[in-house]
C-alpha atoms as a PDB file:
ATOM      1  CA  UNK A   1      12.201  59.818   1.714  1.00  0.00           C
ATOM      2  CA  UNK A   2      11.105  62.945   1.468  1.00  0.00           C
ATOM      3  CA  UNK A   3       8.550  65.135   4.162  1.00  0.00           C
ATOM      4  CA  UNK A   4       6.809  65.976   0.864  1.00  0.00           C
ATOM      5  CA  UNK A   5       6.381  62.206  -0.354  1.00  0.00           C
ATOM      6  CA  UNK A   6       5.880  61.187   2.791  1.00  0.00           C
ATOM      7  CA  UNK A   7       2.741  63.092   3.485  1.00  0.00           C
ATOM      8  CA  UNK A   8       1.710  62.012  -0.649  1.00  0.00           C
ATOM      9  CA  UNK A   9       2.196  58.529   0.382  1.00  0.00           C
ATOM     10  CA  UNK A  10      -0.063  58.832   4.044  1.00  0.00           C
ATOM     11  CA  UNK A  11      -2.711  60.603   2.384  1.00  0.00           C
ATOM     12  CA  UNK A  12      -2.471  57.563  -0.701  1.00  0.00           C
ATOM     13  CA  UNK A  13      -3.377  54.957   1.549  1.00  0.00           C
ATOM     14  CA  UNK A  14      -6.897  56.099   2.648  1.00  0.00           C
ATOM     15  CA  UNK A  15      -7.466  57.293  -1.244  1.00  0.00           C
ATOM     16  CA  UNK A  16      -6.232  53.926  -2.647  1.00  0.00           C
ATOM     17  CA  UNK A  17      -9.198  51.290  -3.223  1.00  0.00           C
ATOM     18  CA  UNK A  18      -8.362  47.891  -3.066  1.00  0.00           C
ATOM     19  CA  UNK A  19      -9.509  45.202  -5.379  1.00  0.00           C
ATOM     20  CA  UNK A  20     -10.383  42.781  -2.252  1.00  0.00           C
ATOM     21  CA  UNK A  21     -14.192  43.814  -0.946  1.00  0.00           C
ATOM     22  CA  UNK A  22     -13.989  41.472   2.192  1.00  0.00           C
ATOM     23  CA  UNK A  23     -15.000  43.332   5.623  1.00  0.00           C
ATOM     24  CA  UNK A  24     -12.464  44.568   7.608  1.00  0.00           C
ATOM     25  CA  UNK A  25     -13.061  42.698  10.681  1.00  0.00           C
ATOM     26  CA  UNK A  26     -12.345  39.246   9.010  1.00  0.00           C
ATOM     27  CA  UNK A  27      -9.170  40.839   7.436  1.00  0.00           C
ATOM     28  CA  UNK A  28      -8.094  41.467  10.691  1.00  0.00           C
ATOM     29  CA  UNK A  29      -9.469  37.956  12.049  1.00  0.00           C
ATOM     30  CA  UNK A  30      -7.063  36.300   9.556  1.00  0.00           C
ATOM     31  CA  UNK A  31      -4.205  38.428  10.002  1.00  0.00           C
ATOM     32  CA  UNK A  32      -3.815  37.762  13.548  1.00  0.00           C
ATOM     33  CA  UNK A  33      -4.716  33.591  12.994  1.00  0.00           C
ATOM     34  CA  UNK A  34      -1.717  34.165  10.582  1.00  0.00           C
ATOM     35  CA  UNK A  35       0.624  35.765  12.896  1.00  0.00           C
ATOM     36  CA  UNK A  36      -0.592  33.541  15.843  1.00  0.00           C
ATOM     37  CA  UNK A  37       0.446  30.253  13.115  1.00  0.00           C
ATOM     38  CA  UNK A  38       3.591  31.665  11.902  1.00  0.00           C
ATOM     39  CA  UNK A  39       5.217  33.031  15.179  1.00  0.00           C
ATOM     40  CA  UNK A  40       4.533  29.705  16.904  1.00  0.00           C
ATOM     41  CA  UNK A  41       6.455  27.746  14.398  1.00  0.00           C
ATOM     42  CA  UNK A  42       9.750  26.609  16.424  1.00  0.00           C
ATOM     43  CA  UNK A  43      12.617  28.799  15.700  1.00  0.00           C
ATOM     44  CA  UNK A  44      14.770  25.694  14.780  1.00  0.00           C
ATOM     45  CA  UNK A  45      12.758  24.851  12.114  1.00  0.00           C
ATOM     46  CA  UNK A  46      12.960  27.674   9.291  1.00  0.00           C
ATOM     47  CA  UNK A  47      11.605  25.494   6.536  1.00  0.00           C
ATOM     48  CA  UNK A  48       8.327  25.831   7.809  1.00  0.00           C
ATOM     49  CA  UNK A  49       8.754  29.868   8.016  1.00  0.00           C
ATOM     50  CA  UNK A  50       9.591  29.673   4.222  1.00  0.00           C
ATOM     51  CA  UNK A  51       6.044  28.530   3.300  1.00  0.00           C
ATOM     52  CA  UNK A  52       4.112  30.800   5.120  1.00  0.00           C
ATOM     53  CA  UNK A  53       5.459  33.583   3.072  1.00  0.00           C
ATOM     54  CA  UNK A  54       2.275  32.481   0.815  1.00  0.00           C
ATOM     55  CA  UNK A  55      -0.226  34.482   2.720  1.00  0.00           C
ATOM     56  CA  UNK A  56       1.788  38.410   2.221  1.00  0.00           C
ATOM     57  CA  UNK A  57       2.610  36.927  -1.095  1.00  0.00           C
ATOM     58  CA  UNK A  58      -0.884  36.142  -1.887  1.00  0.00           C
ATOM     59  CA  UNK A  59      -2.691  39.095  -0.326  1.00  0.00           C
ATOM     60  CA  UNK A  60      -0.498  41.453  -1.958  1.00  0.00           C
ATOM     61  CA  UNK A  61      -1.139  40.737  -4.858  1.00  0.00           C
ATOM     62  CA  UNK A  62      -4.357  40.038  -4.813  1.00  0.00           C
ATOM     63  CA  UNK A  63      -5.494  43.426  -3.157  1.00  0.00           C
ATOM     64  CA  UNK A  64      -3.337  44.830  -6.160  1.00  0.00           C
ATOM     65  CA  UNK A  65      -0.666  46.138  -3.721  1.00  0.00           C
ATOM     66  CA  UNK A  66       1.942  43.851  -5.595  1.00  0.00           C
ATOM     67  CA  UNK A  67       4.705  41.660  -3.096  1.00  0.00           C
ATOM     68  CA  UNK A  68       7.242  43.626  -4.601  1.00  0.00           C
ATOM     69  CA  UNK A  69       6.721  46.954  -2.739  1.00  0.00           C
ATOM     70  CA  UNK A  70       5.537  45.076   0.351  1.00  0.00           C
ATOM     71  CA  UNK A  71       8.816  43.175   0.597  1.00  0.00           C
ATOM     72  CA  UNK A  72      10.969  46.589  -0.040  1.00  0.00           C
ATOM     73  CA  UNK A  73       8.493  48.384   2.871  1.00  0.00           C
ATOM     74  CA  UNK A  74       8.954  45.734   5.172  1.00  0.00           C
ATOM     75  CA  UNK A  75      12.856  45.847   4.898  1.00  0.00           C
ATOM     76  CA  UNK A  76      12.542  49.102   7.483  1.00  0.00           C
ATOM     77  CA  UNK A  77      12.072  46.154  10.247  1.00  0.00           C
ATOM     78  CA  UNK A  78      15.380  44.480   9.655  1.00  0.00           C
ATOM     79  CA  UNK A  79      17.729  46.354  11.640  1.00  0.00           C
ATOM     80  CA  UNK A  80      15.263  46.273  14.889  1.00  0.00           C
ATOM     81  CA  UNK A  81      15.426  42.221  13.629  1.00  0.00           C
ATOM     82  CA  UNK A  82      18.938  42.026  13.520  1.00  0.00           C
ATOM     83  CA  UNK A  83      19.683  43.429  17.022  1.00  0.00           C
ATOM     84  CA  UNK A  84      16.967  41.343  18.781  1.00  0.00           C
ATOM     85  CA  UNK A  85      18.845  37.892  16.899  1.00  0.00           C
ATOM     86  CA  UNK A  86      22.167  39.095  17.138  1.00  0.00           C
ATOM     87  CA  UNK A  87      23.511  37.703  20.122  1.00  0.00           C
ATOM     88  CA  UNK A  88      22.280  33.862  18.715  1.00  0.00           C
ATOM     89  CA  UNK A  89      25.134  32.944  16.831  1.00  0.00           C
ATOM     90  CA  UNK A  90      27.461  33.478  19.792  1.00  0.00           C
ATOM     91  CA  UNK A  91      25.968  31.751  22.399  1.00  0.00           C
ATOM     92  CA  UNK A  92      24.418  28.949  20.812  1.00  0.00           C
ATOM     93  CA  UNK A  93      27.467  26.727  19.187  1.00  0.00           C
ATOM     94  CA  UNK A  94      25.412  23.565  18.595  1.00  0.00           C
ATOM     95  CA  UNK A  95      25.802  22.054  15.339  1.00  0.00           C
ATOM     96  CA  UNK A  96      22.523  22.365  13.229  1.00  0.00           C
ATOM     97  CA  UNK A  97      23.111  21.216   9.511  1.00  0.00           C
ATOM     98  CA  UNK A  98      26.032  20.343   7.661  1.00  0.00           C
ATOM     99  CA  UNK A  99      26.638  21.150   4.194  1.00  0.00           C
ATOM    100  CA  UNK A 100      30.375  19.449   2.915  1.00  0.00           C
ATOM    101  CA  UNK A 101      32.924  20.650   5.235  1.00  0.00           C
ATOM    102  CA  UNK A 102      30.631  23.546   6.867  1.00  0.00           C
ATOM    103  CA  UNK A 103      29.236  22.833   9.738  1.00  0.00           C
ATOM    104  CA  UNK A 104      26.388  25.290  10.519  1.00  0.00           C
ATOM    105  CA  UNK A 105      25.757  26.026  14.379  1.00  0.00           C
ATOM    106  CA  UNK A 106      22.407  25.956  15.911  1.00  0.00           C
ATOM    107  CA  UNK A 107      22.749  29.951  16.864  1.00  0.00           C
ATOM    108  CA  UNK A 108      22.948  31.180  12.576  1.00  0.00           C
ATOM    109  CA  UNK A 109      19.637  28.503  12.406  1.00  0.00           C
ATOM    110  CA  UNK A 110      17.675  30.757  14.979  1.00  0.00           C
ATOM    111  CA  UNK A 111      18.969  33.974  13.863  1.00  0.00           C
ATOM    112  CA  UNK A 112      17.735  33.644  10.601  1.00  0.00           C
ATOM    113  CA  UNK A 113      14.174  32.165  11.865  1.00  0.00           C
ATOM    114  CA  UNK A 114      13.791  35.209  13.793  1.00  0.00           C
ATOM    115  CA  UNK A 115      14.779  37.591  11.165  1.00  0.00           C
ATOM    116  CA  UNK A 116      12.067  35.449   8.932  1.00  0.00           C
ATOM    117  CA  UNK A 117       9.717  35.882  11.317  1.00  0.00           C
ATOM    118  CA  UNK A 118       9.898  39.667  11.921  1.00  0.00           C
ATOM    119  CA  UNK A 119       9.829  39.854   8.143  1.00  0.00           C
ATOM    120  CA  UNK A 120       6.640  37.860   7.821  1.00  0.00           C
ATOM    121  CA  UNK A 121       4.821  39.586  10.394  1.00  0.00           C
ATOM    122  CA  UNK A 122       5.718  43.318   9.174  1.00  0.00           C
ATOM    123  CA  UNK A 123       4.861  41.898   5.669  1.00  0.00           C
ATOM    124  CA  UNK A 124       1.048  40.554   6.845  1.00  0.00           C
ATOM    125  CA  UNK A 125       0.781  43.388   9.119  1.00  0.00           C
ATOM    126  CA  UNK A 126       1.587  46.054   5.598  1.00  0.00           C
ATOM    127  CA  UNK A 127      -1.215  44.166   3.221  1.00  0.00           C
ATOM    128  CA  UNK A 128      -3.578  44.564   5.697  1.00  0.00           C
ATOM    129  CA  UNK A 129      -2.930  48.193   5.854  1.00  0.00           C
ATOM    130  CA  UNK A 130      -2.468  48.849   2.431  1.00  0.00           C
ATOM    131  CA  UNK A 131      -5.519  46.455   1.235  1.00  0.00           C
ATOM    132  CA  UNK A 132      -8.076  47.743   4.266  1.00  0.00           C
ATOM    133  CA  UNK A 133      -6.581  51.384   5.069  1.00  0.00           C
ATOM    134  CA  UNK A 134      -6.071  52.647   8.702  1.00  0.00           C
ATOM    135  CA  UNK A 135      -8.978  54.380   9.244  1.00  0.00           C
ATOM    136  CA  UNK A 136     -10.953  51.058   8.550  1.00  0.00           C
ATOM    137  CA  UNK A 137      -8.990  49.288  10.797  1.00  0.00           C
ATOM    138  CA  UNK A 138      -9.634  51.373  13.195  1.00  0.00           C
ATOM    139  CA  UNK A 139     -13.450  51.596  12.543  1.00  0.00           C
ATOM    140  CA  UNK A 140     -13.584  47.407  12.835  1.00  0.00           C
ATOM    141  CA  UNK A 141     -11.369  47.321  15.760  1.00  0.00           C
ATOM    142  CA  UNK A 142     -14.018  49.644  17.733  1.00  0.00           C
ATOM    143  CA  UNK A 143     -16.532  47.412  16.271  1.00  0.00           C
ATOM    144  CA  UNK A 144     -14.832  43.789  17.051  1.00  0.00           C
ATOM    145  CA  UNK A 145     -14.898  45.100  20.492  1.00  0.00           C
ATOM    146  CA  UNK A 146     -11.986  47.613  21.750  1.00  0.00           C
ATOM    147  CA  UNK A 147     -12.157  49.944  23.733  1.00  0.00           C
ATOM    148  CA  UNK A 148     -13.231  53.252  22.013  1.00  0.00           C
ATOM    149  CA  UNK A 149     -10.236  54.998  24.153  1.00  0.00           C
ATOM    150  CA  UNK A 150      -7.810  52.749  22.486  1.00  0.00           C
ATOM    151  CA  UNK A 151      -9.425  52.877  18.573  1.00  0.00           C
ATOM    152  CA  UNK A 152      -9.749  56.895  19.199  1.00  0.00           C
ATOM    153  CA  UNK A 153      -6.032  57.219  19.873  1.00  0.00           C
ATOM    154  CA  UNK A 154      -5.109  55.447  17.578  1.00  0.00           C
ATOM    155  CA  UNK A 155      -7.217  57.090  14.494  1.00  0.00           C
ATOM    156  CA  UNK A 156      -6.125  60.590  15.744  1.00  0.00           C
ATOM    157  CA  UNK A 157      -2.276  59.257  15.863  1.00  0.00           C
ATOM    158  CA  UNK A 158      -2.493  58.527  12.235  1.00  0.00           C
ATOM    159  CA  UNK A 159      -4.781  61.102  11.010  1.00  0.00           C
ATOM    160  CA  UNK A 160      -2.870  63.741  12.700  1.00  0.00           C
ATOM    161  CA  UNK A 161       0.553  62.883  11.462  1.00  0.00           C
ATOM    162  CA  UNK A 162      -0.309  64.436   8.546  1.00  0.00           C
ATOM    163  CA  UNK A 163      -0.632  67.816  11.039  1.00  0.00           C
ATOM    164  CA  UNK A 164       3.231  67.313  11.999  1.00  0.00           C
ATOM    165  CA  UNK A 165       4.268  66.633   8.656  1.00  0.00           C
ATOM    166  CA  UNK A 166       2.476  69.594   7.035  1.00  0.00           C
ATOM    167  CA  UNK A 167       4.236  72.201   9.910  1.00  0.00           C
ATOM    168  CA  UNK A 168       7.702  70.591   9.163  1.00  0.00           C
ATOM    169  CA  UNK A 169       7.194  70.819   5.504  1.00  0.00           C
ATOM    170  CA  UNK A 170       6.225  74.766   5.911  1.00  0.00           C
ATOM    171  CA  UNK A 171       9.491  74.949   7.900  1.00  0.00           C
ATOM    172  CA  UNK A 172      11.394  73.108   6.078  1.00  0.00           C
ATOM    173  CA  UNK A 173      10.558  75.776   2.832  1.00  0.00           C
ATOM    174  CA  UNK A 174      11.184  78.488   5.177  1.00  0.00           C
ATOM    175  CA  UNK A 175      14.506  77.401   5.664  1.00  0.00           C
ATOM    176  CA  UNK A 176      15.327  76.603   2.415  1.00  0.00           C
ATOM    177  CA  UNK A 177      14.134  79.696   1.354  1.00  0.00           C
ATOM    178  CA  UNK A 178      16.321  81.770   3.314  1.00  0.00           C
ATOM    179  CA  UNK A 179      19.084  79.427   3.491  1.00  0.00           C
ATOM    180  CA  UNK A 180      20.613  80.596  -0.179  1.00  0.00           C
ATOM    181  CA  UNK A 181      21.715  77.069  -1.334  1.00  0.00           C
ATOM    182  CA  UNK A 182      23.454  76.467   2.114  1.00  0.00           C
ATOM    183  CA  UNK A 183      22.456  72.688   3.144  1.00  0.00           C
ATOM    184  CA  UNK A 184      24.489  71.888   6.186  1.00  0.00           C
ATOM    185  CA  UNK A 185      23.391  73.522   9.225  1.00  0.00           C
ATOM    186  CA  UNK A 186      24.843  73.605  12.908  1.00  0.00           C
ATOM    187  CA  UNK A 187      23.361  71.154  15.166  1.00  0.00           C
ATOM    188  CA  UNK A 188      22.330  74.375  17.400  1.00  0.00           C
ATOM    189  CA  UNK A 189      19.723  75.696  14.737  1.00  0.00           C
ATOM    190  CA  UNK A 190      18.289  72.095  14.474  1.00  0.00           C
ATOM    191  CA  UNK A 191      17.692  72.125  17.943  1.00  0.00           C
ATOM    192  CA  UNK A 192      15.790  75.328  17.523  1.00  0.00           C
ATOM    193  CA  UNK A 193      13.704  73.909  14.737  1.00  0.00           C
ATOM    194  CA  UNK A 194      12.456  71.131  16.522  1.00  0.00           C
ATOM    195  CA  UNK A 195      11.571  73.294  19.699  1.00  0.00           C
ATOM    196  CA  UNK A 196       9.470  75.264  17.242  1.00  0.00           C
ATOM    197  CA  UNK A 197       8.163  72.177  15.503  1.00  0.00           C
ATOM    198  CA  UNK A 198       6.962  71.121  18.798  1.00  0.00           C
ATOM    199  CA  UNK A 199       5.135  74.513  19.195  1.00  0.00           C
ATOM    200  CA  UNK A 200       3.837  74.935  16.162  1.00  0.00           C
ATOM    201  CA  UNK A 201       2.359  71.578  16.239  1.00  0.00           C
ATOM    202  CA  UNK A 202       0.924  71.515  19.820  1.00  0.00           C
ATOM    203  CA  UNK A 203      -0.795  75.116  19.010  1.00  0.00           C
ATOM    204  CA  UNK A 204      -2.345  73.873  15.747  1.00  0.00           C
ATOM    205  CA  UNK A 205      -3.551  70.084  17.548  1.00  0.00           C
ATOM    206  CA  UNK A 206      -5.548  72.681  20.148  1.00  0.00           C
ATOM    207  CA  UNK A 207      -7.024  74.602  17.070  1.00  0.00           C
ATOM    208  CA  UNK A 208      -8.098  71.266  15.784  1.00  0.00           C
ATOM    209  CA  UNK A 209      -9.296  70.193  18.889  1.00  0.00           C
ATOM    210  CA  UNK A 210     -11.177  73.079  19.910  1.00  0.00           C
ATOM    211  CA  UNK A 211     -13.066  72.972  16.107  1.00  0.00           C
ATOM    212  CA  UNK A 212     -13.375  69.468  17.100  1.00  0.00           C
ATOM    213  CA  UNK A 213     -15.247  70.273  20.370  1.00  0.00           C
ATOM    214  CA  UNK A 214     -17.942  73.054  18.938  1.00  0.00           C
ATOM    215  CA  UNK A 215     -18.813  70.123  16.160  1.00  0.00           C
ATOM    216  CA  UNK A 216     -20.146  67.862  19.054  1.00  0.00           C
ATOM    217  CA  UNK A 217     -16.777  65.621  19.451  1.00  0.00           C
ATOM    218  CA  UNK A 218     -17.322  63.486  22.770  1.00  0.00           C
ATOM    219  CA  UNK A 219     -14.283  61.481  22.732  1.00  0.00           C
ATOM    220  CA  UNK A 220     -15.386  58.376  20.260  1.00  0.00           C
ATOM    221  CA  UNK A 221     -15.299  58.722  16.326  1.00  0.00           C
ATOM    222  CA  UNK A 222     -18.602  58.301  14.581  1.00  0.00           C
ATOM    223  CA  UNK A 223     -18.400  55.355  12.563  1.00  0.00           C
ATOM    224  CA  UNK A 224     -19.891  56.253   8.715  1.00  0.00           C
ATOM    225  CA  UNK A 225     -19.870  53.186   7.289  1.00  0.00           C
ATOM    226  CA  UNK A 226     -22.532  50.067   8.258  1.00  0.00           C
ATOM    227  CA  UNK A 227     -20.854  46.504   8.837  1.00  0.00           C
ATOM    228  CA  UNK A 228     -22.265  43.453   7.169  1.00  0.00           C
ATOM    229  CA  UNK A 229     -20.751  40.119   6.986  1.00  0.00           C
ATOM    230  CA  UNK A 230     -21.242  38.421   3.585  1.00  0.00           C
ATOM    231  CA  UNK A 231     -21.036  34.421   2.597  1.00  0.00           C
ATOM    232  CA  UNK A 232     -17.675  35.934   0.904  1.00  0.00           C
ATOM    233  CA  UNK A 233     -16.375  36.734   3.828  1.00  0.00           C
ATOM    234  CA  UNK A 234     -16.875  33.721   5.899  1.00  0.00           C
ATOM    235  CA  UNK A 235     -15.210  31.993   2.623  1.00  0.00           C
ATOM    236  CA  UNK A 236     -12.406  33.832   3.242  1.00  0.00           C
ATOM    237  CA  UNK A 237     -12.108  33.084   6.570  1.00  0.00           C
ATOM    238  CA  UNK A 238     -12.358  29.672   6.458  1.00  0.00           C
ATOM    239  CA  UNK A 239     -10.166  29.453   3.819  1.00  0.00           C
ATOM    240  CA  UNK A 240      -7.085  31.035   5.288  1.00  0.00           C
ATOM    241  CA  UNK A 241      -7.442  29.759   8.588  1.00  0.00           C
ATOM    242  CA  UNK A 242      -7.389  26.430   6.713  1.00  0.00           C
ATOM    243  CA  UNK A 243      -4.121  27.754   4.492  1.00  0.00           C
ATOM    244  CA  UNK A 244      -2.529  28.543   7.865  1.00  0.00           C
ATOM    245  CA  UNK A 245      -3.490  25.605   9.711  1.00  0.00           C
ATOM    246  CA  UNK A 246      -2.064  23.387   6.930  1.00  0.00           C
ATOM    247  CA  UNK A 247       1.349  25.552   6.749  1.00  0.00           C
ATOM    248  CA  UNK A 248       1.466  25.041  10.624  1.00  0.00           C
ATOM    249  CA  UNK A 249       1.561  21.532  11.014  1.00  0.00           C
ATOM    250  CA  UNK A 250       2.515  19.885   7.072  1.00  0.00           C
ATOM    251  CA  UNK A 251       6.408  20.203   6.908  1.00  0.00           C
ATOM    252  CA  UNK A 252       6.421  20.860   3.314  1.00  0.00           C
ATOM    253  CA  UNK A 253      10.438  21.246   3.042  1.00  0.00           C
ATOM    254  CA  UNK A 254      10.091  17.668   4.253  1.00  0.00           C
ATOM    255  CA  UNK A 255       8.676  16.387   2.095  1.00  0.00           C
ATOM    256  CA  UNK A 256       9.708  18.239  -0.941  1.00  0.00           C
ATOM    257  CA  UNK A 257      13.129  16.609   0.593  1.00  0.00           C
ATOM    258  CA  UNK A 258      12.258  13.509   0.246  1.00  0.00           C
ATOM    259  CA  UNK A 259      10.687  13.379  -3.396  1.00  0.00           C
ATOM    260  CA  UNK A 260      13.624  15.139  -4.310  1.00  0.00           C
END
């Protein structure tokens, strides 16, 4: 990906409305009831993990994000997955399943739980950004109790990324610029660049904070939006944390086994 696409697609996801109107504070209620449900399904049982791809599958779609980019967007967590549940197969040799001759060991059954599981979790974690935005997270974080400290850094993280991608993007056309064509560089001048990335971007974050400052800043974000639960939203609590429950405990794959 590009710096320039990459700054289109951070600024997209504050511009974007979603087609859920559910406050932000239940979104994130139900997000972490999902995550607490699905990572506390045993690792040797991956059925279960199957079924509670509903919720991402669900959500994305019906915030109008669509699964399919969620799933590609979520792929960016596999590696990290793969090196945490690498090391299973090796040490645990128990046999798990057999299908004909194949005998498959307890270690492959865990490794692929946990790479479900990281899946999942980036994929829940990605609908709520995409369906809520980060800067309304942020706001119903502050107001669901955290610390402002916490919500503050967080909101000037994101919103100043955009900062450090602008800089490298003027850079970046600087070099090109006076590059003619050439597109391999030595490792020395990249060096350089990112020295004066580094300066660049520290001396326009004090600019910013210094404008910040004269406008009456005081260390907390003003929230500019008013917070009101709805019978909606207490629908859509129940419900999911009902959908979640159910997915928990009900062994589906069990009993689609046995019908079948």
């Amino acid at each position: 990906m590009s710096l320039q696409s990459a700054l289109i697609t951070l600024n997209s996801l504050e511009s974007r409305r979603s087609a859920l109107r559910i406050d932000s504070r239940f979104q994130i209620t139900v997000t972490v009831v999902y995550l607490v449900a699905m990572l506390s399904v045993p690792l040797a049982d991956p059925g279960r993990l199957v079924w509670m791809a509903v919720y991402p599958i669900v959500m994305a779609e019906a915030s109008g994000t669509g699964y399919g980019r969620v799933s590609l967007k979520s792929l960016w967590i596999l590696p990290l997955v793969v090196l945490v549940g690498a090391f299973n197969p090796l040490l645990d040799h128990s046999p798990a399943w057999r299908i004909g001759p194949v005998t498959v060991s307890m270690g492959w059954v865990t490794f692929l739980s946990i790479c479900l599981r990281g899946l999942l979790a980036m994929q829940a974690v990605l609908v709520l950004i995409y369906s809520t935005g980060f800067y309304a997270i942020c706001v119903a974080l502050g107001r669901m109790g955290l610390p402002s400290v916490l919500t503050t850094q967080l909101l000037m993280v994101y919103r100043y990324i955009s900062v450090l991608l602008q800089e490298a993007i003027s850079m970046d056309r600087a070099r090109a610029a006076r590059g003619y064509g050439r597109r391999s560089y030595p490792l020395r001048l990249w060096a350089t660049m990112v020295g004066q990335l580094l300066m660049r971007s520290v001396e326009r974050s004090q600019r910013i904070h210094r404008a910040m400052l004269a406008r009456g800043f005081n260390g907390s974000m003003p929230a500019s939006t008013v917070m009101r639960s709805r019978g909606a939203d207490w629908c859509y609590l129940l419900l999911w944390t009902a959908v979640c429950a159910v997915l928990r405990f009900v062994d589906f794959s069990a009993i689609l086994g046995k019908l079948l």
